[in-house]
Protein backbone atom coordinates (compact mmCIF):
# COMPACT_ATOMS: atom_id res chain seq x y z
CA UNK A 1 114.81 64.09 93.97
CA UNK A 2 114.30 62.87 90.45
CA UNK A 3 115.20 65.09 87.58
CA UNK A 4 111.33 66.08 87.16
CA UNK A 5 111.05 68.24 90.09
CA UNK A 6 113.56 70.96 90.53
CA UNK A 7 113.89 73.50 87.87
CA UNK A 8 115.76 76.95 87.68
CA UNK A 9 113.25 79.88 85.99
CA UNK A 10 114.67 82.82 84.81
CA UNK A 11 113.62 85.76 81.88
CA UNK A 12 116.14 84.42 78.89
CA UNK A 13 117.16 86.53 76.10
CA UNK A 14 114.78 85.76 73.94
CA UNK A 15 111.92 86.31 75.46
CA UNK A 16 111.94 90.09 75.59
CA UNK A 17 109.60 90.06 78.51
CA UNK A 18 106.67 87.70 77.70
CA UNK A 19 107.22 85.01 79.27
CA UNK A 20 109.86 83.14 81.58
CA UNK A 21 112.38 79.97 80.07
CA UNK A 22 112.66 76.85 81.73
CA UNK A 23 116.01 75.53 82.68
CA UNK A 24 116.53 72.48 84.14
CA UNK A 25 119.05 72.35 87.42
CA UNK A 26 122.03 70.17 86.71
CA UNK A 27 123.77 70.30 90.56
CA UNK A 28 123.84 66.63 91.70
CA UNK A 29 123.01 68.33 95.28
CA UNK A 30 119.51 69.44 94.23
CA UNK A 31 118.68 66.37 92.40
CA UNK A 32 119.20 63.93 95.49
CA UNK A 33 116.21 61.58 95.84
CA UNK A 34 116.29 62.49 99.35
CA UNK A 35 113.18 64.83 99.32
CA UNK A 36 109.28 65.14 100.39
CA UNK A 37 107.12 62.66 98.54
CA UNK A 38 104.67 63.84 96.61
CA UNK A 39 101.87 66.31 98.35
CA UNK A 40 98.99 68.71 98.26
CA UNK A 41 97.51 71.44 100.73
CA UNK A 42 101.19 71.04 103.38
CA UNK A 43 101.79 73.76 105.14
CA UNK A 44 105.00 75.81 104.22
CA UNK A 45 106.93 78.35 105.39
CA UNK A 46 110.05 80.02 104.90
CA UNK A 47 112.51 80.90 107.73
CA UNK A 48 115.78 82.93 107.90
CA UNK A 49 116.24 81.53 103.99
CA UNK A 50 115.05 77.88 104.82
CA UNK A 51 112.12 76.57 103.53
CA UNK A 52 109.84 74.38 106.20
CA UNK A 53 107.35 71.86 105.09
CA UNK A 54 104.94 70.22 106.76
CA UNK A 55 102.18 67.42 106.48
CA UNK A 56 99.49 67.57 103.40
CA UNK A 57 98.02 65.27 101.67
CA UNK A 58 99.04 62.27 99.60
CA UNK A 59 95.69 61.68 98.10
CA UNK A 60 91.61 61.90 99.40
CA UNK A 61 91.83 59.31 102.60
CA UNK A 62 96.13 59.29 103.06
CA UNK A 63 97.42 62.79 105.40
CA UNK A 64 101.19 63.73 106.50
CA UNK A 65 102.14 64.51 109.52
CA UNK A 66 106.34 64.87 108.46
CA UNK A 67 108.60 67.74 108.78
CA UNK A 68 111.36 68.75 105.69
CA UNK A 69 113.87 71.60 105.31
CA UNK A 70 114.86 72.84 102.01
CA UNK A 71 118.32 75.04 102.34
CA UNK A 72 118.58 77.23 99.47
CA UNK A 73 122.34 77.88 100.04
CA UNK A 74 123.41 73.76 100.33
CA UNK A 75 120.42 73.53 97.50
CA UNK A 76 119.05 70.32 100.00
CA UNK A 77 116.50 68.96 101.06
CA UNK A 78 116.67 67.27 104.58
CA UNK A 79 113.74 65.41 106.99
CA UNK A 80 113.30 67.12 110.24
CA UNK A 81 113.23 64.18 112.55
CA UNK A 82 110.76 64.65 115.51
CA UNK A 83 109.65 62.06 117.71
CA UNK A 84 106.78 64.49 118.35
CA UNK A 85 104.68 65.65 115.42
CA UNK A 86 101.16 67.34 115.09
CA UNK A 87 98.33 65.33 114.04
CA UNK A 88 98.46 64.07 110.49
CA UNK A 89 96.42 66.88 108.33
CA UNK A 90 96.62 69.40 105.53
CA UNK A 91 95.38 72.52 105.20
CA UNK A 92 96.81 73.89 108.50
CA UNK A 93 98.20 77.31 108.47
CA UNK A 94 102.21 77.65 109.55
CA UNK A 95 104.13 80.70 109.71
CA UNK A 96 107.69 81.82 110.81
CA UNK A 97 108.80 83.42 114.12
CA UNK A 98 112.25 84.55 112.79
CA UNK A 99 112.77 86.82 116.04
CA UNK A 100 113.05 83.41 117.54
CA UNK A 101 113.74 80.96 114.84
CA UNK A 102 110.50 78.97 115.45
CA UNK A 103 107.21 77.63 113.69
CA UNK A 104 103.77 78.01 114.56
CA UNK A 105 101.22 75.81 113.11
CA UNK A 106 97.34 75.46 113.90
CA UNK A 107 94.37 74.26 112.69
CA UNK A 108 93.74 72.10 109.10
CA UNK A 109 91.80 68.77 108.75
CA UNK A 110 92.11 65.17 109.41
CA UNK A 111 92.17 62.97 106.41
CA UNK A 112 88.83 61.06 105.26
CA UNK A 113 87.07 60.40 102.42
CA UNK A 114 85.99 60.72 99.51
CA UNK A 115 86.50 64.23 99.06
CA UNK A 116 86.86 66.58 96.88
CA UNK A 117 91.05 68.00 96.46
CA UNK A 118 90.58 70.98 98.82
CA UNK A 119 86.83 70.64 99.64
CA UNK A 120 85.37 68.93 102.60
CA UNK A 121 81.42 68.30 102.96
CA UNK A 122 81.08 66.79 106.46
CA UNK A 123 80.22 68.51 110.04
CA UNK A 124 82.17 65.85 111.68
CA UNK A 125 84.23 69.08 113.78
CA UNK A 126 86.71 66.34 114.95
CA UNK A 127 88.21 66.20 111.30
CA UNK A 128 89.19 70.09 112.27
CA UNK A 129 91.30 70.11 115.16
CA UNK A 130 92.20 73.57 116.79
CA UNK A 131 95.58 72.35 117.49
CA UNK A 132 98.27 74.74 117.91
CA UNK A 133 101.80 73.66 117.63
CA UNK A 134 105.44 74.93 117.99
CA UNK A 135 108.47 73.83 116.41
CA UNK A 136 112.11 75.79 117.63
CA UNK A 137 114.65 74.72 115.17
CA UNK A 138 117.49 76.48 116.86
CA UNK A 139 117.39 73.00 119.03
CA UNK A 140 119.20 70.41 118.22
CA UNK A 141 116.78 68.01 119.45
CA UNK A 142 113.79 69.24 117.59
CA UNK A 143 110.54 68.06 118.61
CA UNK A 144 107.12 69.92 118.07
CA UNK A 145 105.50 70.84 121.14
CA UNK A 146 101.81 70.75 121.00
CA UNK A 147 100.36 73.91 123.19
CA UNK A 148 96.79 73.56 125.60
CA UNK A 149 95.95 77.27 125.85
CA UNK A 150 92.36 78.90 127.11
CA UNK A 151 89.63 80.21 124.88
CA UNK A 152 91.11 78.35 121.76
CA UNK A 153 88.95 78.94 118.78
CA UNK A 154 86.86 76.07 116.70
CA UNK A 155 89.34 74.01 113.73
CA UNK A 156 89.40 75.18 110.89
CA UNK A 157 91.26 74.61 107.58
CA UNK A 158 92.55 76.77 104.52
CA UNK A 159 92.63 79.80 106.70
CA UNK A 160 95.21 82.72 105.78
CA UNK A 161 98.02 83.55 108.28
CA UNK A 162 101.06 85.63 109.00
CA UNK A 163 103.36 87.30 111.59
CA UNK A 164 103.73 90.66 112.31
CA UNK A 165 106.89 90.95 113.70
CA UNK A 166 106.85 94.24 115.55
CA UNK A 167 103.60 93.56 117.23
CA UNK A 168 104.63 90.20 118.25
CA UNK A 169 101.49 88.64 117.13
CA UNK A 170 100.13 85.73 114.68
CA UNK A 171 97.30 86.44 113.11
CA UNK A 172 94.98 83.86 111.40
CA UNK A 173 91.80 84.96 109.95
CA UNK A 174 88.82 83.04 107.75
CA UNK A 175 88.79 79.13 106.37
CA UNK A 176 86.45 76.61 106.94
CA UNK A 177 85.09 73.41 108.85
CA UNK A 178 82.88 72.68 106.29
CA UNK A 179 82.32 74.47 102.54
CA UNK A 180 78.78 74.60 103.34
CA UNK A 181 78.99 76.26 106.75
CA UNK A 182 82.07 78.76 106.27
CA UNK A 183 83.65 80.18 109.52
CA UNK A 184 81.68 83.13 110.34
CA UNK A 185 82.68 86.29 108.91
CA UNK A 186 84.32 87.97 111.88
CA UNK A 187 86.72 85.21 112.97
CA UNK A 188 89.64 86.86 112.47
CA UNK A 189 92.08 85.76 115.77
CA UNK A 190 95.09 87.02 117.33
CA UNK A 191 97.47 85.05 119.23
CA UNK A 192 99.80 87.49 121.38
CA UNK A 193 103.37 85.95 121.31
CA UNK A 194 105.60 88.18 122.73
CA UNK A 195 106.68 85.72 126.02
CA UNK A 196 109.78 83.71 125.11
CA UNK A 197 107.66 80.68 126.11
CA UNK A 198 104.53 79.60 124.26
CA UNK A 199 102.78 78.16 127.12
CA UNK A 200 102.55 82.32 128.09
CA UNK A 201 100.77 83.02 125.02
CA UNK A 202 96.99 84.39 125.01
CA UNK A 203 94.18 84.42 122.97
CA UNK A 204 93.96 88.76 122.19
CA UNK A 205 90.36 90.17 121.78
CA UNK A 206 89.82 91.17 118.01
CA UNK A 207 87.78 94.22 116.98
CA UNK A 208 87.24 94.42 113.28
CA UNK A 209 85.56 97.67 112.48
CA UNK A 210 85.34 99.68 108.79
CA UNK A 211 85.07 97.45 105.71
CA UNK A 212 85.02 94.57 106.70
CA UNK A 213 86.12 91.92 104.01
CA UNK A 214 83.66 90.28 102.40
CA UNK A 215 82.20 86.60 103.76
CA UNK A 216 83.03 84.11 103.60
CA UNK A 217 86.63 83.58 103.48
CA UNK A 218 88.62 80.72 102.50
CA UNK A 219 91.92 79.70 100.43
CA UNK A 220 92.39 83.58 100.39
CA UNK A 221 95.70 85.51 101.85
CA UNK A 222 96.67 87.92 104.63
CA UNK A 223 100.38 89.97 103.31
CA UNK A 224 102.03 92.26 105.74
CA UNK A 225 103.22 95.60 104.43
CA UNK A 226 104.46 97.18 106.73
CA UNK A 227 105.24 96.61 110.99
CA UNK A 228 101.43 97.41 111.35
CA UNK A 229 99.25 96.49 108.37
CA UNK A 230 98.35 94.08 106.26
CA UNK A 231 96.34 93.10 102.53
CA UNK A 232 93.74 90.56 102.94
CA UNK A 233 92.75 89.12 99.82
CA UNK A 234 89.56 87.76 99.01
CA UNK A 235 88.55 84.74 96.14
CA UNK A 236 84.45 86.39 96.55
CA UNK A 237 84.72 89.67 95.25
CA UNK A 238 88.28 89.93 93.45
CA UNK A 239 88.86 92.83 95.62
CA UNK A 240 92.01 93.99 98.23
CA UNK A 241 91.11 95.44 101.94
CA UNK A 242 94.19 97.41 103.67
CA UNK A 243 93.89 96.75 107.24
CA UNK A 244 95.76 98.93 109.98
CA UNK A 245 96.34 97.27 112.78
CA UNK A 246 96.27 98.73 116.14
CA UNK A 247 96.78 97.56 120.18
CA UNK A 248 94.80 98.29 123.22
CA UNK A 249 96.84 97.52 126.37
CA UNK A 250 94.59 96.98 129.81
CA UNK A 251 96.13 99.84 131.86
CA UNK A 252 95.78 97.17 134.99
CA UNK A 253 95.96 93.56 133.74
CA UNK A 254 98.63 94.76 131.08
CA UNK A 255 97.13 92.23 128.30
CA UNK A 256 96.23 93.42 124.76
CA UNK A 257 93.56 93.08 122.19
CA UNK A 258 93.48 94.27 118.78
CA UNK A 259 91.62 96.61 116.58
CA UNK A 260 91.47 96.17 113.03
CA UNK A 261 90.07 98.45 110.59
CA UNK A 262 90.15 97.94 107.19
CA UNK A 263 89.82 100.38 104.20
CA UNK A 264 89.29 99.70 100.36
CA UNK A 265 92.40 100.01 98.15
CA UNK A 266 91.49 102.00 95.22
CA UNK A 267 92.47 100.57 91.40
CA UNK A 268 92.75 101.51 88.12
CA UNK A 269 89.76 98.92 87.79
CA UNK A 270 86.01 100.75 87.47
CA UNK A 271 84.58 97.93 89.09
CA UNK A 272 85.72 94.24 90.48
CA UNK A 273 89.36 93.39 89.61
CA UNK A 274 89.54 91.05 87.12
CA UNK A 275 89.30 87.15 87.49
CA UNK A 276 93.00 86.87 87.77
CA UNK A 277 93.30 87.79 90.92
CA UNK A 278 92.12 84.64 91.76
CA UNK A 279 95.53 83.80 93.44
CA UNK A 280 97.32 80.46 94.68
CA UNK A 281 99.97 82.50 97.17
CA UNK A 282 100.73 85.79 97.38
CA UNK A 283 104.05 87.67 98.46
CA UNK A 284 105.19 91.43 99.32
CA UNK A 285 108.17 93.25 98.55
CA UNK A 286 108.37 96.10 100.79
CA UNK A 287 111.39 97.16 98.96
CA UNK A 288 110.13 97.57 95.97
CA UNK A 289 106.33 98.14 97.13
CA UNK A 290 105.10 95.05 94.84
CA UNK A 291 102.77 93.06 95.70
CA UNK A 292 103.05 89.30 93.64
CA UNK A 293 100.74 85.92 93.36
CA UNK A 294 100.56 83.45 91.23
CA UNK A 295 97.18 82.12 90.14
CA UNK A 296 95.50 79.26 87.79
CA UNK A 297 93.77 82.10 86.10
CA UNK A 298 95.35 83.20 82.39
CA UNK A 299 95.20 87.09 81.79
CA UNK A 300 92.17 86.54 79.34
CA UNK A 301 90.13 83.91 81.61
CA UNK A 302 87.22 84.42 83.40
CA UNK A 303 87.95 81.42 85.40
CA UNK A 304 90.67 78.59 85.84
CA UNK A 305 91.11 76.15 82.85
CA UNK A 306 93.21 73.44 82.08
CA UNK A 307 97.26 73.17 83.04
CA UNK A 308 98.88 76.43 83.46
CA UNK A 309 100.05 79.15 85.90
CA UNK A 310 100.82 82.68 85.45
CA UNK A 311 102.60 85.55 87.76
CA UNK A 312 101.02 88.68 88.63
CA UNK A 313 102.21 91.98 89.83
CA UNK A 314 100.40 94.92 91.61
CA UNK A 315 102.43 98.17 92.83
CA UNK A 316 101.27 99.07 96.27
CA UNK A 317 100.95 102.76 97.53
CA UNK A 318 100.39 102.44 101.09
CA UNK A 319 100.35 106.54 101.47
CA UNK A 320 96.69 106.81 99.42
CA UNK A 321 95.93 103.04 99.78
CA UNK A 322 95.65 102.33 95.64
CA UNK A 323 97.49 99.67 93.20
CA UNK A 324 98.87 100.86 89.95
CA UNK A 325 99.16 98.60 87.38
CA UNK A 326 102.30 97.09 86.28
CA UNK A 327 102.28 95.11 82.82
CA UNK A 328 99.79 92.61 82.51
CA UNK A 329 100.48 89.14 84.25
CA UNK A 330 103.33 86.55 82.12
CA UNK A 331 102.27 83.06 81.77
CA UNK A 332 105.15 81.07 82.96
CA UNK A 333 106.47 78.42 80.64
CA UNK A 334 108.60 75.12 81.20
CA UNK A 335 110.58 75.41 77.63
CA UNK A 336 108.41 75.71 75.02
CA UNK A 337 105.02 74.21 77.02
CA UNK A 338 102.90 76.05 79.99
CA UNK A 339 104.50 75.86 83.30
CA UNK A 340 101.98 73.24 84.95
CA UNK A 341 99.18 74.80 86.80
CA UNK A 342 100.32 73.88 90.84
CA UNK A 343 97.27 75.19 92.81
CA UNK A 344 98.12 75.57 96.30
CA UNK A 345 101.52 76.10 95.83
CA UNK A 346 103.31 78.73 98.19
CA UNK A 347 105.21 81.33 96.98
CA UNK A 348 108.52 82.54 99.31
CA UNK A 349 110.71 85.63 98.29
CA UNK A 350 114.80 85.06 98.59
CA UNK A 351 117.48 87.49 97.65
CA UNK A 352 117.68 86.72 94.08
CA UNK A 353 114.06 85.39 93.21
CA UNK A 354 111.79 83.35 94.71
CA UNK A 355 111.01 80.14 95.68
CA UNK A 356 107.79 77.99 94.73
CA UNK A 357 106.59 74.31 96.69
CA UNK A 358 104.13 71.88 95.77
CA UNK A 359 100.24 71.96 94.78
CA UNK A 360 97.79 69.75 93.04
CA UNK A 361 99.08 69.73 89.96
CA UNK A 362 96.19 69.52 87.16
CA UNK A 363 96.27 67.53 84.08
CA UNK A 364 96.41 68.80 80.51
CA UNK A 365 93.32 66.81 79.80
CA UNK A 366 91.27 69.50 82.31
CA UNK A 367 88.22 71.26 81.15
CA UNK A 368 87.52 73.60 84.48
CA UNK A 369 89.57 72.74 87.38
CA UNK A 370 87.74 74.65 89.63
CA UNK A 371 84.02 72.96 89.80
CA UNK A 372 83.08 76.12 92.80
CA UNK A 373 85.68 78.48 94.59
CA UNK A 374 87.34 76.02 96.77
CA UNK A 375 86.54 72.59 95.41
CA UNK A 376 89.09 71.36 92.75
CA UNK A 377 89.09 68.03 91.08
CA UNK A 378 91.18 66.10 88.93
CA UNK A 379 94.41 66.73 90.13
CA UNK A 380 97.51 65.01 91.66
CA UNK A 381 100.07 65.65 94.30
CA UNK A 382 103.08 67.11 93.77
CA UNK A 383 106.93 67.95 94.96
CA UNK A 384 107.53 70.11 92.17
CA UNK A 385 110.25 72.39 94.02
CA UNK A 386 111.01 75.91 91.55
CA UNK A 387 113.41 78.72 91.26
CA UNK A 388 112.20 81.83 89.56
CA UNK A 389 114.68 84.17 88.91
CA UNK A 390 113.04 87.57 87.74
């Protein structure tokens, strides 16, 4: 990886907590050329301290279908070599199964073009396959195993996603087939994973009851915070929704379903949250109770403009469902310029900071990089891999 790409980012001295400095990694490991090329809208996740990445897009007509491992203890990248791979696509959702060192990755969209960045304007519903797909990496053969399962939902791309653990289930809820015909607004699904073998997996019934986040729902974010609930985010209304999450078990068939119900978490805010919360990833420490995004949005913006990217922090009171305000957000900075503005980047939390992948990155020359909420323009792929230390 060329020296461009990997940087350290940590609060120096003299910053007296405004901002972040830039440092530049020096380990000969980290700056191997041996790396992902370029690439916006993968799919990322991290597992047991090992960061996955898969697929994207090199630019409008061009889609991935490769696998890559980032080790943040041998500070290397490495291909995952799979004579079996997904379709080529971006803007699939992927999460990890760390009970059982696995990843699970459905949905996202076929290349074609022209196209906006993130933004697709066709019906064509081949472009969105519903393919679901299963990668163990405990084998040392590893090979992604593409799963046929009943009742599969429609495609879709840019849909949010996460595990609960406890529950044993992968939830996936909103994105789109089209920008003009959004997935409807209860398509929230459940897969139920708790059989070893994902050819045992069902399709759980989903009741959504309460308030109900807002429609539609698209390059938005679904946190756990605790075993049984969650924060879905929304880029509509700037608002949160808590959602408890509870399951029905068939007394004879023994299969489950779901019931969601989802409650407004209260702010310091009189009205909408601000514009900021316009978010590229979002993360949750339940250790610390913090919820943290970055976003393309400055504190003082109404909207995304030009090259930059700022950190945000909310703490979380799951006992009376309200955020308290910590310090306003800190626009991150490489040296002495703005750290450039990666939208779609994922955000990953390790011991000692956290890890950030990839994007479009935008040029300084940008007016508004956001022409609606999902379609961005003028922007170029990235491998931009960062450490921020905090």
């Amino acid at each position: 990886m060329g020296h461009e790409n990997i940087w350290f980012a940590h609060k120096g001295k003299n910053t007296k907590g405004r901002g972040f400095r830039q440092c530049r990694i020096q380990s000969g490991k980290l700056l191997s050329r041996n790396c992902p090329q370029p690439r916006y809208q993968s799919s990322v996740a991290l597992l047991n301290g090992v960061l996955y990445v898969f697929g994207g897009y090199v630019d409008l007509q061009t889609a991935l279908n490769d696998s890559w491992y980032f080790s943040s203890k041998k500070e290397t990248w490495d291909r995952v070599v799979c004579s079996k791979t997904p379709q080529a696509k971006g803007g699939a959702v992927m999460v990890a199964d760390e009970k059982r060192d696995r990843l699970i990755l459905f949905g996202g969209k076929l290349s074609q073009g022209p196209q906006s960045a993130l933004a697709a304007f066709r019906t064509d519903v081949g472009l969105y396959p519903n393919e679901l797909s299963v990668l163990n990496v405990r084998e040392k053969k590893k090979d992604w195993l593409n799963i046929r399962l009943p009742n599969t939902s429609e495609g879709r791309t840019q849909a949010a996603g996460c595990i609960l653990p406890k529950l044993d289930i992968f939830v996936i809820d909103g994105g789109s087939f089209d920008e003009r015909n959004p997935i409807d607004p209860d398509q929230t699904l459940v897969l139920d994973i708790r059989n070893a073998s994902p050819t045992s997996w069902r399709w759980a019934k989903v009741f959504l009851e309460g308030d109900i986040p807002p429609f539609p729902r698209s390059i938005h974010a679904v946190v756990p915070v605790s075993d049984d609930s969650l924060i879905f985010t929304s880029n509509v209304v700037r608002d949160f929704k808590h959602c408890k999450v509870t399951p029905i078990v068939d007394n004879e068939s023994g299969r489950r379903s779901f019931k969601f119900t989802f409650t407004n978490i209260r702010t310091d805010h009189s009205s909408n949250m601000p514009a900021y919360l316009r978010g590229t990833s979002y993360i949750y420490s339940m250790s610390k109770s913090i919820l943290l995004w970055l976003s393309p949005v400055q504190m003082s913006e109404e909207e995304p403009q030009q090259s930059a990217l700022a950190i945000h922090r909310l703490i979380f009171n799951e006992s009376d469902l309200s955020f308290e305000n910590l310090p306003r957000g800190e626009n991150l900075r490489l040296n002495t310029s703005p750290l450039p503005c990666i939208l779609g980047s994922s955000l990953h939390l390790l011991n000692s900071g956290f890890l950030v992948f990839g994007g479009a990155q935008v040029g300084p020359s940008s007016v508004n990089v956001w022409h609606d909420l999902s379609g961005i323009t003028s922007v170029e792929p990235t491998n931009h891999l960062m450490f921020l230390q905090i």
